[in-house]
Protein backbone atom coordinates (compact mmCIF):
# COMPACT_ATOMS: atom_id res chain seq x y z
CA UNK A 1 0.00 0.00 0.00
CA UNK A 2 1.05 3.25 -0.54
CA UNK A 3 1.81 5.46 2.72
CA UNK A 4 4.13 7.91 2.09
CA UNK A 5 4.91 10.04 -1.54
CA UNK A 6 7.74 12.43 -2.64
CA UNK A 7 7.59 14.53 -5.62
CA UNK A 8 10.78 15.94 -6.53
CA UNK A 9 10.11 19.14 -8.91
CA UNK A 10 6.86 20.96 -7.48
CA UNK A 11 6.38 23.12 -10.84
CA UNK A 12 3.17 22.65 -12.81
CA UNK A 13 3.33 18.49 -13.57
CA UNK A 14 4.27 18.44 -10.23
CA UNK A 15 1.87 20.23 -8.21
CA UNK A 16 -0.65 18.98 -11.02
CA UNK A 17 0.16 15.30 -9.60
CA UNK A 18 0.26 16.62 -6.39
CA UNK A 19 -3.42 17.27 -6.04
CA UNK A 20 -5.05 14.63 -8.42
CA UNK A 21 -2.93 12.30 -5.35
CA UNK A 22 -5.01 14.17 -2.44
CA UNK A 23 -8.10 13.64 -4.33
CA UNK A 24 -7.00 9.86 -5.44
CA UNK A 25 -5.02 8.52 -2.63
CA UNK A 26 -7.35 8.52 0.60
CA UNK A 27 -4.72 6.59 1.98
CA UNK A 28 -1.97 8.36 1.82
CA UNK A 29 -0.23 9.59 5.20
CA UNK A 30 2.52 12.10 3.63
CA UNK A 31 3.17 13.58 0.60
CA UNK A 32 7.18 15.41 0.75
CA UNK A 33 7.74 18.07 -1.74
CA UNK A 34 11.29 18.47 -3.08
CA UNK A 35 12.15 21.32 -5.03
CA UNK A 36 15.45 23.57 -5.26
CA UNK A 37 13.07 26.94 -4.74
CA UNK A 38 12.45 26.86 -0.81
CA UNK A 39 9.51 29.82 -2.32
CA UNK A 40 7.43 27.94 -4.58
CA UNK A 41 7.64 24.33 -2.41
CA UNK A 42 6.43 26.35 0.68
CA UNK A 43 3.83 27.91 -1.09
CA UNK A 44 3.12 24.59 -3.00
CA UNK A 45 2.67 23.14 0.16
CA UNK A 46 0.81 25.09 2.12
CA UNK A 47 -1.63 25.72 -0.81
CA UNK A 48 -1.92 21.70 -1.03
CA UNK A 49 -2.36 21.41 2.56
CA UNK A 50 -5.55 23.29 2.45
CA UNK A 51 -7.45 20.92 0.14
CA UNK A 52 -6.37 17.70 1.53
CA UNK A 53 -9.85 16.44 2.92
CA UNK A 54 -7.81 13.54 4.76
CA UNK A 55 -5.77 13.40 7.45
CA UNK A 56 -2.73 13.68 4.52
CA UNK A 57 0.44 15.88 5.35
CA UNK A 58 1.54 17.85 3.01
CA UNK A 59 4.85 19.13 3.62
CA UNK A 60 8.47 20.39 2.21
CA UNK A 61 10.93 17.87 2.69
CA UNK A 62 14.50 16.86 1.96
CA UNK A 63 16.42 14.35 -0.60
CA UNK A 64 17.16 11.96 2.41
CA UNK A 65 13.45 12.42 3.48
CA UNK A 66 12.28 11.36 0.07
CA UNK A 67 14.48 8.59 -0.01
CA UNK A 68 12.24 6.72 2.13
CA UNK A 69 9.07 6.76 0.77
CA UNK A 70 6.97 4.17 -0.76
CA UNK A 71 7.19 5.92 -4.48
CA UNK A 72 9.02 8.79 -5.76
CA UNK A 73 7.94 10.80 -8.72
CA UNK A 74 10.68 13.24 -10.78
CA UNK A 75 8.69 15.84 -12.12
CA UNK A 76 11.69 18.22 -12.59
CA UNK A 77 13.80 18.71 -15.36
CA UNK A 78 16.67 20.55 -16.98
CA UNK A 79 15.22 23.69 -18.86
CA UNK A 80 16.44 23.78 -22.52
CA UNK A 81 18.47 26.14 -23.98
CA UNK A 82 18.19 28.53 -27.40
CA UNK A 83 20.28 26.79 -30.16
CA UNK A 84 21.52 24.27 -27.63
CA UNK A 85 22.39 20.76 -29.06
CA UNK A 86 20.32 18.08 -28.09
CA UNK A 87 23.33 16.21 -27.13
CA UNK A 88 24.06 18.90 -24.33
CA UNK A 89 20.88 18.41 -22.76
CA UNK A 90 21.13 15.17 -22.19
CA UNK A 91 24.50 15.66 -20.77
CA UNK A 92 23.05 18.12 -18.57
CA UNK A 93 20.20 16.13 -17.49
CA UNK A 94 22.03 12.84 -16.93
CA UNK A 95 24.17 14.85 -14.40
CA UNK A 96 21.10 15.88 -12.55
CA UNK A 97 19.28 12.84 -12.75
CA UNK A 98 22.99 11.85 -10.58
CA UNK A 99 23.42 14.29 -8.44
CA UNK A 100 19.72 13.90 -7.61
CA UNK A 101 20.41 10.14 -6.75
CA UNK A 102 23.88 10.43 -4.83
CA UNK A 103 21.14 12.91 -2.29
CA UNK A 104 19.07 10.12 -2.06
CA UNK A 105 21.34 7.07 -0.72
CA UNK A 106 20.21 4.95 0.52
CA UNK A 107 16.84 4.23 -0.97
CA UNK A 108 13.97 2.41 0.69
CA UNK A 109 14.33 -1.06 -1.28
CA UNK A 110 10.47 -1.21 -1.58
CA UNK A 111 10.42 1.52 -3.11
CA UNK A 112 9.08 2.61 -6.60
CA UNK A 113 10.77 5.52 -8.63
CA UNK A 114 8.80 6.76 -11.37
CA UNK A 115 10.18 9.12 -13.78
CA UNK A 116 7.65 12.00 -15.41
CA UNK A 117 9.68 14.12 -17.66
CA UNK A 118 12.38 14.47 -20.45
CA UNK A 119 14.62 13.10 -21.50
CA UNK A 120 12.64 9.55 -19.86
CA UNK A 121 14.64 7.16 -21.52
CA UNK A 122 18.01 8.74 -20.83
CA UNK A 123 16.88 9.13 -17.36
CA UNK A 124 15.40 5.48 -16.93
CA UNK A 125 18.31 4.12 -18.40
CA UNK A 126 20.65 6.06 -16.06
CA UNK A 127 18.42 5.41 -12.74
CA UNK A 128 18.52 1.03 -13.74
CA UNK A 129 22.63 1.43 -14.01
CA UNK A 130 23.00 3.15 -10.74
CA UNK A 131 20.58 3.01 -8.13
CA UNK A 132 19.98 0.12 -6.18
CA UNK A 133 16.43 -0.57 -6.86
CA UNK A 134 15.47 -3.83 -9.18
CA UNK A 135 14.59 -2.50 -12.69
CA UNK A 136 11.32 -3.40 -12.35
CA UNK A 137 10.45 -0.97 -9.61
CA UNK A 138 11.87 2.29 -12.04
CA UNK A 139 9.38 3.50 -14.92
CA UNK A 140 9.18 6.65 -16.58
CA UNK A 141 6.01 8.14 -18.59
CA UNK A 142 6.96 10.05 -21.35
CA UNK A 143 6.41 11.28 -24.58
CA UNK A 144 5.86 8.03 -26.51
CA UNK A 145 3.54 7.69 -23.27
CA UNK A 146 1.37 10.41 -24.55
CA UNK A 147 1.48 9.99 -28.04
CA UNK A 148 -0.21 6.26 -27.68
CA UNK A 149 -2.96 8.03 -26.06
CA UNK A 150 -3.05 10.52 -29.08
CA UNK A 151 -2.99 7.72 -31.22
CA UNK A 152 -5.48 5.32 -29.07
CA UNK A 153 -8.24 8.36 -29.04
CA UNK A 154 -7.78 8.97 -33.07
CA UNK A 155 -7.86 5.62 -33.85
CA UNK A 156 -11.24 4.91 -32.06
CA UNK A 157 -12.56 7.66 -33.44
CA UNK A 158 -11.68 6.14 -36.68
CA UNK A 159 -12.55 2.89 -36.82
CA UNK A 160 -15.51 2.92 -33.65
CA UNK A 161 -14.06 0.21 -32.12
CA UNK A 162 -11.42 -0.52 -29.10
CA UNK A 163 -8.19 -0.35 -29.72
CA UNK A 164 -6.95 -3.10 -27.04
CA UNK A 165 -8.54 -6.90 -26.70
CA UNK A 166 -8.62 -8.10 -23.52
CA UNK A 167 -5.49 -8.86 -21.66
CA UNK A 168 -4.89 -12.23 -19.71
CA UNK A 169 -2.59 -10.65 -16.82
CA UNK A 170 -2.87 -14.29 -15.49
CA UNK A 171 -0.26 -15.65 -17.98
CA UNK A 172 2.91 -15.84 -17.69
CA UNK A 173 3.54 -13.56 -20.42
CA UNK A 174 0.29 -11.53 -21.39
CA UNK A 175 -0.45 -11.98 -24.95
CA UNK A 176 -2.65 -8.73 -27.30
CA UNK A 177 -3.74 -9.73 -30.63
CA UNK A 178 -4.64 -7.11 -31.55
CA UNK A 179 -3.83 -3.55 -30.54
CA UNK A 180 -2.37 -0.30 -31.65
CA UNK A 181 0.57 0.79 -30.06
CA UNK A 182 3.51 4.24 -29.87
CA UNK A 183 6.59 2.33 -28.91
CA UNK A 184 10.19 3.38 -28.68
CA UNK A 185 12.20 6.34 -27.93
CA UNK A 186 10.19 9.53 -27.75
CA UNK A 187 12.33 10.88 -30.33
CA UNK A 188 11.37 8.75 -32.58
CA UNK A 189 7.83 6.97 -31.56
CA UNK A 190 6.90 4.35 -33.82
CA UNK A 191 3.09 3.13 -34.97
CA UNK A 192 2.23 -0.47 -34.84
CA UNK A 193 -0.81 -0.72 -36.33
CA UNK A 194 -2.85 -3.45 -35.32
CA UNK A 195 -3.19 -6.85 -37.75
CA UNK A 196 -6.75 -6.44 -39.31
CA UNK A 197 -8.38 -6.04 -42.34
CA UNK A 198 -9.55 -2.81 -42.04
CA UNK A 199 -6.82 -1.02 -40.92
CA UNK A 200 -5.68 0.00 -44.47
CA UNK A 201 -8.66 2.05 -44.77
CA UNK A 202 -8.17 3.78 -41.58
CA UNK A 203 -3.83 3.90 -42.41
CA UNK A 204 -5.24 6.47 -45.09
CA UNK A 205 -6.46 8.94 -42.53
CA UNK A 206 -3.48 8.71 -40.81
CA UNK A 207 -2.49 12.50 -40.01
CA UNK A 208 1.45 11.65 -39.39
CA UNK A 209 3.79 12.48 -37.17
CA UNK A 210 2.19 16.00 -36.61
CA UNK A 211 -0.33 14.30 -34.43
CA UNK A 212 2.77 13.64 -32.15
CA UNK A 213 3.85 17.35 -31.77
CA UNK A 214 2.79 18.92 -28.37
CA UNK A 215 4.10 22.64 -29.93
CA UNK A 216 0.69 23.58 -30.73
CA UNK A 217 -0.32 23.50 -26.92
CA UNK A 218 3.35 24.75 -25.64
CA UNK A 219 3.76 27.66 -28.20
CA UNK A 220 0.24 29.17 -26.40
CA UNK A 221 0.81 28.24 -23.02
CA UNK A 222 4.56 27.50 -22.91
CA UNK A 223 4.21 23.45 -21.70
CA UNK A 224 2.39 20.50 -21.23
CA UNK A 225 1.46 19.25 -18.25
CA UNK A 226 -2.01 17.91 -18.14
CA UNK A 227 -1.69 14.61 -20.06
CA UNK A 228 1.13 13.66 -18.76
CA UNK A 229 0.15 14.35 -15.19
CA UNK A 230 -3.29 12.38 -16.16
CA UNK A 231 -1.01 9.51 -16.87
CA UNK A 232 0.81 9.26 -14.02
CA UNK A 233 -1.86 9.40 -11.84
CA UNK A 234 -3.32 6.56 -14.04
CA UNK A 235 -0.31 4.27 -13.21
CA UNK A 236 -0.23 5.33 -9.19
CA UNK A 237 -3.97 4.07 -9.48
CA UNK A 238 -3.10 0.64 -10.70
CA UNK A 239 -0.43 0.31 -8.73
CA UNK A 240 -2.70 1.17 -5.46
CA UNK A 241 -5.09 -1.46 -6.52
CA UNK A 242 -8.11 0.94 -7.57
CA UNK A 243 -8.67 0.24 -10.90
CA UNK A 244 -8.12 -2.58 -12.53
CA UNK A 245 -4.61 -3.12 -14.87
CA UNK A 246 -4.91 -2.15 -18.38
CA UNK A 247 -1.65 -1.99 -21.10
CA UNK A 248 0.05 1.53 -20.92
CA UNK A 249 3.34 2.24 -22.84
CA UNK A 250 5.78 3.13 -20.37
CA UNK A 251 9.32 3.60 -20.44
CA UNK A 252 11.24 0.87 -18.60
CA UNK A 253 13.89 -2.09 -18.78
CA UNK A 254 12.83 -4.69 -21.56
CA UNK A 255 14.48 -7.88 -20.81
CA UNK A 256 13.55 -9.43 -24.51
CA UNK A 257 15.22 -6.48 -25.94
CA UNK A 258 17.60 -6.02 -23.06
CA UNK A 259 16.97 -2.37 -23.33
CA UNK A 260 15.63 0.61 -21.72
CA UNK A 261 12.83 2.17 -24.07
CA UNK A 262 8.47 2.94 -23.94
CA UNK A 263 6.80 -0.29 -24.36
CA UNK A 264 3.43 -1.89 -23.67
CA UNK A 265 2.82 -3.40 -20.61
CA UNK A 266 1.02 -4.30 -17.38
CA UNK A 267 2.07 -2.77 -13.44
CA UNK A 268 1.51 -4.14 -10.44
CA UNK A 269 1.58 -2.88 -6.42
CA UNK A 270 5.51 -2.83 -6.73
CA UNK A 271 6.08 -1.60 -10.63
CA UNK A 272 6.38 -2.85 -13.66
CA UNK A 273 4.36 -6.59 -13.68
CA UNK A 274 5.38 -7.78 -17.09
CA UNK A 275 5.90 -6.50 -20.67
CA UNK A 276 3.26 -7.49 -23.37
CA UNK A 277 4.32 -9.82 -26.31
CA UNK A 278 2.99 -8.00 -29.18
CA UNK A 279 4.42 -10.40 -32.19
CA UNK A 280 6.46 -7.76 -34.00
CA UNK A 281 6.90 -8.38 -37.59
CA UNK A 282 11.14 -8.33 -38.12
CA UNK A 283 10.66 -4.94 -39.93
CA UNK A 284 8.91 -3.67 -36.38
CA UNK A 285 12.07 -5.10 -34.36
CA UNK A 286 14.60 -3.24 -36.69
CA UNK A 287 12.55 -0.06 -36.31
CA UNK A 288 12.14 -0.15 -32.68
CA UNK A 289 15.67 -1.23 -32.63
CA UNK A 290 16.80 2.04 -34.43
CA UNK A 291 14.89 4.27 -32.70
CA UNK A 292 16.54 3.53 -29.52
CA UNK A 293 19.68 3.54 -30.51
CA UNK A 294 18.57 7.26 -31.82
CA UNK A 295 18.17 7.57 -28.02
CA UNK A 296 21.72 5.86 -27.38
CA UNK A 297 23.90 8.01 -29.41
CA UNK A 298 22.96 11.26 -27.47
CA UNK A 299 24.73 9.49 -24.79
């Protein structure tokens, strides 16, 4: 059960998370804010404080303090610069993602560390090398994350019909048939389309990659944070046990591909449960195999 919460970064995903967890959680005994402004996690949590119906404390807290909680989310990130290289972010936010973990030592071995902003796979990859947790308790929600939502919604829309079959989570390995799926590194998401008949009608619809692009919402407000708060609260509420597991793509270790990238599959109380075999055709491999290593070279 989760008890105790830290959110490190207590900006607008943050905070966002924050209070969809007081209205979510009714269990929850503390939530720790972490945040390198002493200003805005103050007023973050005294704000929060005042609508938490429960007996939940909302409070400012330290790296060590976070360390032992029950689940950490990483809401902050490393703010990108004009003309910078994308290479030099990555740098830069590889070295925080460190220096954010070397705070944190040691970590409560039950715990689960979810990552919930850019760059996730760099970050996911980095936190499975070094920290001590097992690689199933560290998953990120990212981009690819949001686009298979994106493409989920248009694709119903399309063809009035789910996108997912039902899911046997009692299986060893959990098996969809068919499904449509974002997968791989959020630079470069790829669409599996699912194996029916109809889908080349609907394939001729397909908008492109511009469906993927979040600048028409951050040139007018200057960045997301509503989706991909909505789906991290939608993973902390399958991993409490109130709704029931579905398939998300989430970025995390995949032992068939020994590699860190977004992927289908199911959590459980303490993480990631199990990845979802979705028969990819060679050509799918040696796409999803190139866009991560897109990913790697930034490195």
């Amino acid at each position: 059960m989760i008890k105790t919460v830290a959110i490190i970064g207590a900006g607008s995903i943050g905070g966002t998370v924050a209070f969809g967890l007081l209205e979510t959680l009714f269990g929850l005994k503390e939530l720790l804010l972490v945040d390198m402004s002493p200003d805005i996690v103050q007023a973050q949590a005294t704000d929060l404080q005042d609508c938490a119906a429960h007996d939940t404390i909302v409070r400012s807290a330290t790296f060590k303090e976070a360390a032992k909680c029950d689940l950490v989310l990483l809401t902050a990130n490393v703010p990108t610069q004009k003309d910078e290289e994308s290479s030099e972010w990555v740098s830069k936010s590889i070295k925080f993602i460190e220096g954010i973990t070397s705070a944190m030592v040691p970590l409560n071995p039950a715990m689960t560390f979810v990552v919930a902003t850019e760059p996730v796979d760099h970050l996911v990859n980095k936190l499975r090398k070094t920290c001590s947790l097992p690689a199933d308790q560290i998953f990120g929600v990212g981009h690819s994350s949001l686009c298979d939502r994106r493409f989920h919604r248009w694709y119903r829309e399309m063809s009035d019909a789910s996108t997912h079959t039902k899911v046997n989570s009692s299986q060893s390995k959990p098996r969809v048939d068919i499904g449509c799926w974002v997968i791989g590194s959020g630079l470069r998401p790829l669409v599996i389309w699912p194996k029916t008949e109809k889908v080349d009608d609907i394939k001729s619809a397909w908008p492109g990659r511009t469906m993927f692009s979040s600048s028409a919402i951050s040139d007018k407000k200057g960045d997301i944070w509503y989706g991909p708060s909505g789906l991290v609260l939608e993973a902390i509420k399958v991993m409490a046990g109130l709704v029931s597991a579905t398939p998300m793509v989430l970025c995390s270790f995949v032992p068939s591909l020994n590699l860190c990238t977004s992927f289908p599959c199911l959590l459980g109380p303490k993480g990631v449960q199990s990845h979802i075999d979705l028969g990819l055709t060679t050509t799918e491999h040696e796409e999803l195999l190139s866009s991560v290593n897109t990913m790697a070279q930034l490195e």
